[in-house]
Protein backbone atom coordinates (compact mmCIF):
# COMPACT_ATOMS: atom_id res chain seq x y z
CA UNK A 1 -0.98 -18.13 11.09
CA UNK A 2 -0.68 -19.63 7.18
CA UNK A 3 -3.56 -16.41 6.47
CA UNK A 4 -1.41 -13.96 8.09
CA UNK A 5 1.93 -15.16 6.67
CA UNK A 6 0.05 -15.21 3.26
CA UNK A 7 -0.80 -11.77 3.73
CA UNK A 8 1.98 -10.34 4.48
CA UNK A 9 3.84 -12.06 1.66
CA UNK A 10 1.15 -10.77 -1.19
CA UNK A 11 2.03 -7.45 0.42
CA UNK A 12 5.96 -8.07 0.00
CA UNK A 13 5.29 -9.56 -3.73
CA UNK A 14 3.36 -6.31 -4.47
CA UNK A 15 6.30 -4.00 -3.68
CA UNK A 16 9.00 -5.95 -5.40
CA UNK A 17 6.24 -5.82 -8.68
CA UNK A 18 6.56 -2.22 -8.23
CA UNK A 19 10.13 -2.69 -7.86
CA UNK A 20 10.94 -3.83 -10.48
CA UNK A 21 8.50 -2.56 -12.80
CA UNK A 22 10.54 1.80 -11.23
CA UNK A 23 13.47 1.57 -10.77
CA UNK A 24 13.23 4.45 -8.24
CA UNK A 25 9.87 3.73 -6.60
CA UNK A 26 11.06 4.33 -2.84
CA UNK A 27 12.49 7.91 -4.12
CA UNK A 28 9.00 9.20 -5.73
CA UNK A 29 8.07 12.16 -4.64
CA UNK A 30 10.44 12.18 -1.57
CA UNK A 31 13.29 14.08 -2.96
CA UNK A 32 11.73 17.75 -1.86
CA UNK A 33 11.24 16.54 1.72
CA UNK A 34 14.25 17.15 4.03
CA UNK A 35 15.30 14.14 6.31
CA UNK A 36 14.43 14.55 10.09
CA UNK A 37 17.07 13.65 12.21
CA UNK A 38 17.94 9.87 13.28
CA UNK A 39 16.96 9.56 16.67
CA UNK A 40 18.18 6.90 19.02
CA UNK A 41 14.88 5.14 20.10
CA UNK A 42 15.90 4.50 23.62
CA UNK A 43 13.71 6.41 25.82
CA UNK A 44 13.16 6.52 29.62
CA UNK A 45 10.21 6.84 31.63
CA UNK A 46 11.73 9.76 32.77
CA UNK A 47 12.14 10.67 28.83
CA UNK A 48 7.84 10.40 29.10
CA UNK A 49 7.22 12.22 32.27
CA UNK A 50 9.12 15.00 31.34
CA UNK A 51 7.41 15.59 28.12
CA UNK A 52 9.92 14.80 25.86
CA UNK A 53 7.02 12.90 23.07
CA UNK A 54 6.61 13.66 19.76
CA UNK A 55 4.43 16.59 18.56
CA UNK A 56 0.46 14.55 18.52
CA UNK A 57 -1.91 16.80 16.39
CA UNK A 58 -5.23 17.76 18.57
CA UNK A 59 -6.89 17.69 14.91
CA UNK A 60 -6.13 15.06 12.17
CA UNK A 61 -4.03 16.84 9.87
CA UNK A 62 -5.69 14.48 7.18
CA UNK A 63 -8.93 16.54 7.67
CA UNK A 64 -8.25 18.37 4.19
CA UNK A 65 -6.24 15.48 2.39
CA UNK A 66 -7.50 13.01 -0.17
CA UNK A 67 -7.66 10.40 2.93
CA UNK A 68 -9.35 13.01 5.03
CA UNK A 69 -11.62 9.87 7.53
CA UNK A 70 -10.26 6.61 6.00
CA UNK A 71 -8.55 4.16 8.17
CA UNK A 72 -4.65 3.76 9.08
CA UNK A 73 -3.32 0.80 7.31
CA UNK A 74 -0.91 -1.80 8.82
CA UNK A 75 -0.03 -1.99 12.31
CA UNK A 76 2.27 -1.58 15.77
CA UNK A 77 2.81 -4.61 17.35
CA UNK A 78 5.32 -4.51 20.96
CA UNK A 79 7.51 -6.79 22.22
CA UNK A 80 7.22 -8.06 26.10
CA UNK A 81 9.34 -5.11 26.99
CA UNK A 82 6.94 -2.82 25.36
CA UNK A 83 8.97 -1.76 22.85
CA UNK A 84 8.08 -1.41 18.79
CA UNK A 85 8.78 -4.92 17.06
CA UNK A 86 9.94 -3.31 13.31
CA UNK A 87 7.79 -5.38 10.87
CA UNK A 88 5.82 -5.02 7.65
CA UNK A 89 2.59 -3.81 9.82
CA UNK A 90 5.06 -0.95 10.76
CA UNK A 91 6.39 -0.37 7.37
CA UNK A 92 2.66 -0.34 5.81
CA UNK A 93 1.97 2.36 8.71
CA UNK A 94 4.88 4.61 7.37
CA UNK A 95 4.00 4.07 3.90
CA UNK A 96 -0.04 5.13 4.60
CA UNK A 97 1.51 8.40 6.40
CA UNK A 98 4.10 8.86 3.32
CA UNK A 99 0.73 8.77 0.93
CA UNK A 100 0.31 12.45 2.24
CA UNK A 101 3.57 13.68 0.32
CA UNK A 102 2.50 16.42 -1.92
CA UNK A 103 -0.63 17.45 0.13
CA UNK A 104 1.22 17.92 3.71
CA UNK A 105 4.58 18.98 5.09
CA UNK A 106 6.60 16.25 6.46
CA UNK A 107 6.09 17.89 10.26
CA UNK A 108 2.26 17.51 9.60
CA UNK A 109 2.79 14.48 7.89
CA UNK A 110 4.23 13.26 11.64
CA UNK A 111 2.07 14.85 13.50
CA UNK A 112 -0.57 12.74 11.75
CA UNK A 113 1.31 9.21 12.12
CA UNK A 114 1.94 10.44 15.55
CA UNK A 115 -1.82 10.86 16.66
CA UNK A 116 -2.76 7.53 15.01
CA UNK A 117 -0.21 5.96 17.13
CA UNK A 118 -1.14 7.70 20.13
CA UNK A 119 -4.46 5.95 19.79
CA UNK A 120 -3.20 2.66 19.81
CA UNK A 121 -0.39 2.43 22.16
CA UNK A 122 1.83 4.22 25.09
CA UNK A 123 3.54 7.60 25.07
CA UNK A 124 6.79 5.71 24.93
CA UNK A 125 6.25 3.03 22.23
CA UNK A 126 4.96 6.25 20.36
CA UNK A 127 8.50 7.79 20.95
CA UNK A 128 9.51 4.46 19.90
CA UNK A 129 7.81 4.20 16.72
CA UNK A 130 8.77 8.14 15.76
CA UNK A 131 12.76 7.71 16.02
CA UNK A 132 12.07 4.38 13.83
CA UNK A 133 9.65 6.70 11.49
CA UNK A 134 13.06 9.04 11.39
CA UNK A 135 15.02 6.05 10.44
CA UNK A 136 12.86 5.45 7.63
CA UNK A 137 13.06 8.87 5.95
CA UNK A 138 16.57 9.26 6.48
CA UNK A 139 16.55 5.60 4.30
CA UNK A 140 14.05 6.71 1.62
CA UNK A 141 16.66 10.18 0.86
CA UNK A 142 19.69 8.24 1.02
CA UNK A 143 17.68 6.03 -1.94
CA UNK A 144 16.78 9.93 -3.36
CA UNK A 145 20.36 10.85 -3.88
CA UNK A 146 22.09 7.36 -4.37
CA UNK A 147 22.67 6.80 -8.23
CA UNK A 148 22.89 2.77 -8.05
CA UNK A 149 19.86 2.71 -5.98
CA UNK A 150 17.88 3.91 -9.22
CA UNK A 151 19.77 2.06 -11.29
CA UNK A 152 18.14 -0.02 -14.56
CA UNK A 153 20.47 -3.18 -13.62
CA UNK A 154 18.24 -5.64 -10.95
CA UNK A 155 21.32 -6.63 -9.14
CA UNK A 156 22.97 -3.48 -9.34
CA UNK A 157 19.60 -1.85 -7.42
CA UNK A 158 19.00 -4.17 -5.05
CA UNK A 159 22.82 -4.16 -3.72
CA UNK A 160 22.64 -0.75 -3.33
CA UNK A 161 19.39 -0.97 -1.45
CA UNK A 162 20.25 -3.74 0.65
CA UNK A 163 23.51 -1.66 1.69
CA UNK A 164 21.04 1.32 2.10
CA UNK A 165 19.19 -0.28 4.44
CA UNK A 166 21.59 -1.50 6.61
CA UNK A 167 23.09 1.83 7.23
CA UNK A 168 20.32 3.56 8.16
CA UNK A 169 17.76 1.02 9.19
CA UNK A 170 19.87 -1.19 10.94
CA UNK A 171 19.93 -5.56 11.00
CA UNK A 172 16.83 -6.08 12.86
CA UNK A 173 14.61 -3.19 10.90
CA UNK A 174 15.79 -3.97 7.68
CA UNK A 175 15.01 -6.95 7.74
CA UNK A 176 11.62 -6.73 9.26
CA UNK A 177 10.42 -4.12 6.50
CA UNK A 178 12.37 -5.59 3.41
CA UNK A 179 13.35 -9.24 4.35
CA UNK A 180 10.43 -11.01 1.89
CA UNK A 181 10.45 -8.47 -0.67
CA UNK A 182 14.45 -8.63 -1.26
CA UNK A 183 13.77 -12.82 -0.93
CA UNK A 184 11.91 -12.27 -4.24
CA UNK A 185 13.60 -9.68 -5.73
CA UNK A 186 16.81 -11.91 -5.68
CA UNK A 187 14.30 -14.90 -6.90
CA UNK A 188 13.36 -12.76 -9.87
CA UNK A 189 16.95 -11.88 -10.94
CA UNK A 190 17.59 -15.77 -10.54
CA UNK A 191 14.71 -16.40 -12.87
CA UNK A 192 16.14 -13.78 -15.24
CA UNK A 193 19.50 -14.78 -15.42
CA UNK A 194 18.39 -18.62 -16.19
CA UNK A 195 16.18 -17.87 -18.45
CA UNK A 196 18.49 -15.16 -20.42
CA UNK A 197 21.21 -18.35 -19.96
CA UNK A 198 21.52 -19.15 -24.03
CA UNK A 199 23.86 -21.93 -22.72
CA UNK A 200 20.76 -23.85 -21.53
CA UNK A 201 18.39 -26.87 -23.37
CA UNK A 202 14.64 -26.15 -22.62
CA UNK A 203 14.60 -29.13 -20.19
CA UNK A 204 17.73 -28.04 -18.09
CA UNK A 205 16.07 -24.42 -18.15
CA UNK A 206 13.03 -25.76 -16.90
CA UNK A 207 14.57 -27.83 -14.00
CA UNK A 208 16.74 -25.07 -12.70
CA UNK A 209 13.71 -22.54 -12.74
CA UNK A 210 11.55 -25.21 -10.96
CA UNK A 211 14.46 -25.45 -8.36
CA UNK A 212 14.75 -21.53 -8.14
CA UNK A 213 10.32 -21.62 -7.34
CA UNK A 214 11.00 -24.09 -4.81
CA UNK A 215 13.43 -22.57 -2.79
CA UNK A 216 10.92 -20.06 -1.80
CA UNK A 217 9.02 -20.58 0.97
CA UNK A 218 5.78 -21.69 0.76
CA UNK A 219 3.82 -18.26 1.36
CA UNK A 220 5.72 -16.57 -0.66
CA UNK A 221 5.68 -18.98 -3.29
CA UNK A 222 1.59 -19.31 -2.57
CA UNK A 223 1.63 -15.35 -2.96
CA UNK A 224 3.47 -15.11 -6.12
CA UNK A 225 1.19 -17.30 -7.66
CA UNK A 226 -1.35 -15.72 -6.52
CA UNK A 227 0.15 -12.13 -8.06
CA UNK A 228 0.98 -13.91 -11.71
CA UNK A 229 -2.70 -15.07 -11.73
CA UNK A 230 -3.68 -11.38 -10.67
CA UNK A 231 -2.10 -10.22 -13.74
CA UNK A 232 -3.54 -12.93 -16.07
CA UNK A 233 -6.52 -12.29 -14.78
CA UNK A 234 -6.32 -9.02 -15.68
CA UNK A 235 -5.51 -9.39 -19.05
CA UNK A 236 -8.42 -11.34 -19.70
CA UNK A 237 -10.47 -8.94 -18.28
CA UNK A 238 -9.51 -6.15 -20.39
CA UNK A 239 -9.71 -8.32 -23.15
CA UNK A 240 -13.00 -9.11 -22.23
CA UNK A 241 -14.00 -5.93 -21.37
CA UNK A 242 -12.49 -4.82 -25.67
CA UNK A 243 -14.69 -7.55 -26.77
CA UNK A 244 -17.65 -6.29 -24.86
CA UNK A 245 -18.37 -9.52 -23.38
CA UNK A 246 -21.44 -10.72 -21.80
CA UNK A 247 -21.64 -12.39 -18.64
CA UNK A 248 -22.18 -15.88 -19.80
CA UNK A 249 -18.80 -15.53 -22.12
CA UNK A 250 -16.89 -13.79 -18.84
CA UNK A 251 -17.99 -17.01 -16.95
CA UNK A 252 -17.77 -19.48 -19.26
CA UNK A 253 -13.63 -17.74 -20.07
CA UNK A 254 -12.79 -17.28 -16.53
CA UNK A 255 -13.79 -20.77 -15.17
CA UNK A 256 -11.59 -22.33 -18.37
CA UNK A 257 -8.84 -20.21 -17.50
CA UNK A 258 -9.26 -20.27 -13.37
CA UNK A 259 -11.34 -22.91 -12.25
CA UNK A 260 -15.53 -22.76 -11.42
CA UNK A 261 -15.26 -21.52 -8.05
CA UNK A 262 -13.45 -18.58 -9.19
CA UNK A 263 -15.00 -17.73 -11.67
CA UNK A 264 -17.95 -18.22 -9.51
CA UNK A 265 -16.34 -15.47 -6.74
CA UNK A 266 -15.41 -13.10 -9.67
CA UNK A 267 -18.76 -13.09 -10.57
CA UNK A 268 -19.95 -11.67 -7.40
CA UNK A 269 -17.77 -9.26 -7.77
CA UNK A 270 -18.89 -8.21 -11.03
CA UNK A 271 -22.06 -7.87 -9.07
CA UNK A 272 -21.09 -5.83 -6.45
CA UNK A 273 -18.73 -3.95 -8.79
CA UNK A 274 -22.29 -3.08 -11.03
CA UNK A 275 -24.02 -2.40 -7.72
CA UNK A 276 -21.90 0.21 -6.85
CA UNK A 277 -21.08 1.77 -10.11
CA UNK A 278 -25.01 1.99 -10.29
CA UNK A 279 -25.73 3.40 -6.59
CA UNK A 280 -22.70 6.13 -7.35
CA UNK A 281 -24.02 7.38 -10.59
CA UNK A 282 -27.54 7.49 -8.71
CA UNK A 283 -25.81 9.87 -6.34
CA UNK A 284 -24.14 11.77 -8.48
CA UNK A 285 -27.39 12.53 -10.83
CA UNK A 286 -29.36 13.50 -7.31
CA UNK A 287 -26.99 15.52 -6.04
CA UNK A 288 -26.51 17.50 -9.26
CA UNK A 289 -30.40 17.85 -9.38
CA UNK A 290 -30.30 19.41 -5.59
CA UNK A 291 -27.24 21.37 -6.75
CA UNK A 292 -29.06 23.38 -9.46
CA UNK A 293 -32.88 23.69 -7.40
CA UNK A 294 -31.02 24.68 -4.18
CA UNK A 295 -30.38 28.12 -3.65
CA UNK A 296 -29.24 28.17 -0.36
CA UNK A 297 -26.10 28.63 1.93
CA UNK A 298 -23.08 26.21 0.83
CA UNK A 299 -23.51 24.79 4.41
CA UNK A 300 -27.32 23.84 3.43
CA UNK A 301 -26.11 22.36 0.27
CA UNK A 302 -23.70 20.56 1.94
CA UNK A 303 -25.80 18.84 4.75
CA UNK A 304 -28.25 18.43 1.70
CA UNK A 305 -25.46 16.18 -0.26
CA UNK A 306 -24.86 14.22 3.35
CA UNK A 307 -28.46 13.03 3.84
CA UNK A 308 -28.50 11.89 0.31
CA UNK A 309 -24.86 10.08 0.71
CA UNK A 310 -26.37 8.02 3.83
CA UNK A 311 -29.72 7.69 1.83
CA UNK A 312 -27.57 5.49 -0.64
CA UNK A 313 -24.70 3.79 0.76
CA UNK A 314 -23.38 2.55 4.48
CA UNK A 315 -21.04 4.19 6.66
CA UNK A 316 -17.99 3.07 4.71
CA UNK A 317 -19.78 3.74 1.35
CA UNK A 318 -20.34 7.21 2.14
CA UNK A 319 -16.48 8.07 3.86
CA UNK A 320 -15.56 6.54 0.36
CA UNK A 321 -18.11 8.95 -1.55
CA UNK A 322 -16.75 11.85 0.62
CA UNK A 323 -13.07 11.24 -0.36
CA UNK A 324 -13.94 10.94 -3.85
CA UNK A 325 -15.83 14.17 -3.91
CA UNK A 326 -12.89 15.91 -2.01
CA UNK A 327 -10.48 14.73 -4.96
CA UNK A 328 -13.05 15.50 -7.31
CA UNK A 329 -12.83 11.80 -8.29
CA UNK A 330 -16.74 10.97 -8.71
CA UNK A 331 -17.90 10.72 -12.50
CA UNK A 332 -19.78 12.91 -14.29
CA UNK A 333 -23.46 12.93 -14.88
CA UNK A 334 -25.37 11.61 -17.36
């Protein structure tokens, strides 16, 4: 339970980073999509049996997008009655589907959240999660045309989003998609406005900001942490990286900065990191090599580049190589 609260904290401190880092991050690349209708989510079995469900793709629209095979994040979870609980699993859902704007139409963009539903739950609770879906966009273009929703003021923003969201989410959504993010959005502008408080002594500063931390609860106070050693450990990294630092100096830095057994676990990473940077650029020298000796069909060529994908990396390694190569992502070679 602590693991799964934690989670789904780090997820909530990630968006208000973003948050507060644009202004107008729920309105990117929204505005040109037209808001399908609020729908009232209560739905017979009658409403089922009579066909009245949501368009479901026989294809996955995905098929020719830059996450054409990779798996739907979050998740639906139902109540006893069966019906769609409106949580961050939800939300993350939405969001993955919302990734698509630019490459599909918002009808195809449905039709795709629609048919990864369908996999996972009832016709109805698909209904269900659609009207909610509908609820969502009609939020994210109310943030699209709403001046103090994009405003450079904190408070000013997160008013108008919290007002936002009410309207058009309702209570219970609202605060199942934004309830830990606008917990530390308010926590930041508390920080702020202490800390921009000229009125203060460095030790009543420091006891009001310690108060502030420990009003949050404890996962999202363990995530927060966890996202303002992220970015430290960042810094260092790139600073390590300008240096051209060896491994011993990464450790040695890392474990004064973050403790042995993290610098320990980074290491791995670094590992795995090198592994894969080497097993890609591998691939990509191979397949350049069968490029220019093969003369045959594009459909050749192309079962050609999937025998030498599996030849190098697992299942998931090779849906990742695929995407890259579809978004012409995969470096050159050398």
């Amino acid at each position: 339970m602590r693991r799964a609260a934690s989670c789904t904290a780090a997820a909530a401190v990630a968006a208000v980073v973003l948050w507060t880092v644009t202004p107008d991050r729920e309105a990117t690349g929204r505005g040109a999509a037209s808001p399908a209708p609020v729908a009232d989510t209560r739905h017979t079995a009658d409403d089922v049996a009579a066909g009245a469900v949501v368009q479901v793709a026989s294809a996955d629209p995905r098929a020719e997008t830059s996450l054409r095979g990779a798996s739907w994040d979050g998740a639906v979870r139902l109540d006893g009655d069966g019906r769609v609980i409106p949580d961050l699993g939800l939300r993350r859902r939405f969001d993955h589907a919302l990734a698509l704007t630019g490459e599909l139409t918002l009808p195809l963009i449905r039709e795709a959240l629609a048919g990864s539903l369908a996999g996972e739950v009832e016709p109805r609770a698909v209904i269900d999660a659609m009207a909610l879906f509908d609820r969502y966009i009609a939020y994210l273009t109310a943030v699209d045309g709403d001046a103090d929703a994009r405003a450079a003021d904190p408070n000013r923003r997160l008013m108008a989003l919290i007002r936002l969201r009410r309207e058009h989410l309702g209570e219970a959504m609202a605060a199942g998609f934004f309830a830990d993010e606008e917990r530390l959005a308010r926590h930041g502008i508390e920080r702020r406005q202490i800390t921009a408080d000229v009125a203060l002594d460095e030790g009543e500063r420091r006891r009001r900001l310690e108060a502030v931390d420990a009003s949050l609860p404890s996962a999202l106070r363990e995530a927060r942490a966890d996202a303002l050693a992220a970015g430290d450990l960042a810094a260092l990294d790139s600073e390590m990286q300008r240096r051209d630092a060896d491994a011993a100096s990464r450790h040695r830095e890392r474990a004064a900065r973050f403790g042995e057994a993290a610098a320990q676990r980074l290491a791995l990473l670094d590992a795995q990191r090198a592994d894969w940077d080497a097993r890609v650029a591998a691939y990509v020298r191979e397949r350049e090599r069968l490029r220019l000796d093969m003369r045959q069909a594009d459909a050749t060529q192309q079962a050609a580049f999937a025998q030498l994908r599996a030849r190098h990396f697992d299942e998931a390694g090779q849906r990742r190589i695929a995407s890259l190569e579809a978004a012409g992502a995969l470096p050159r070679s050398r």
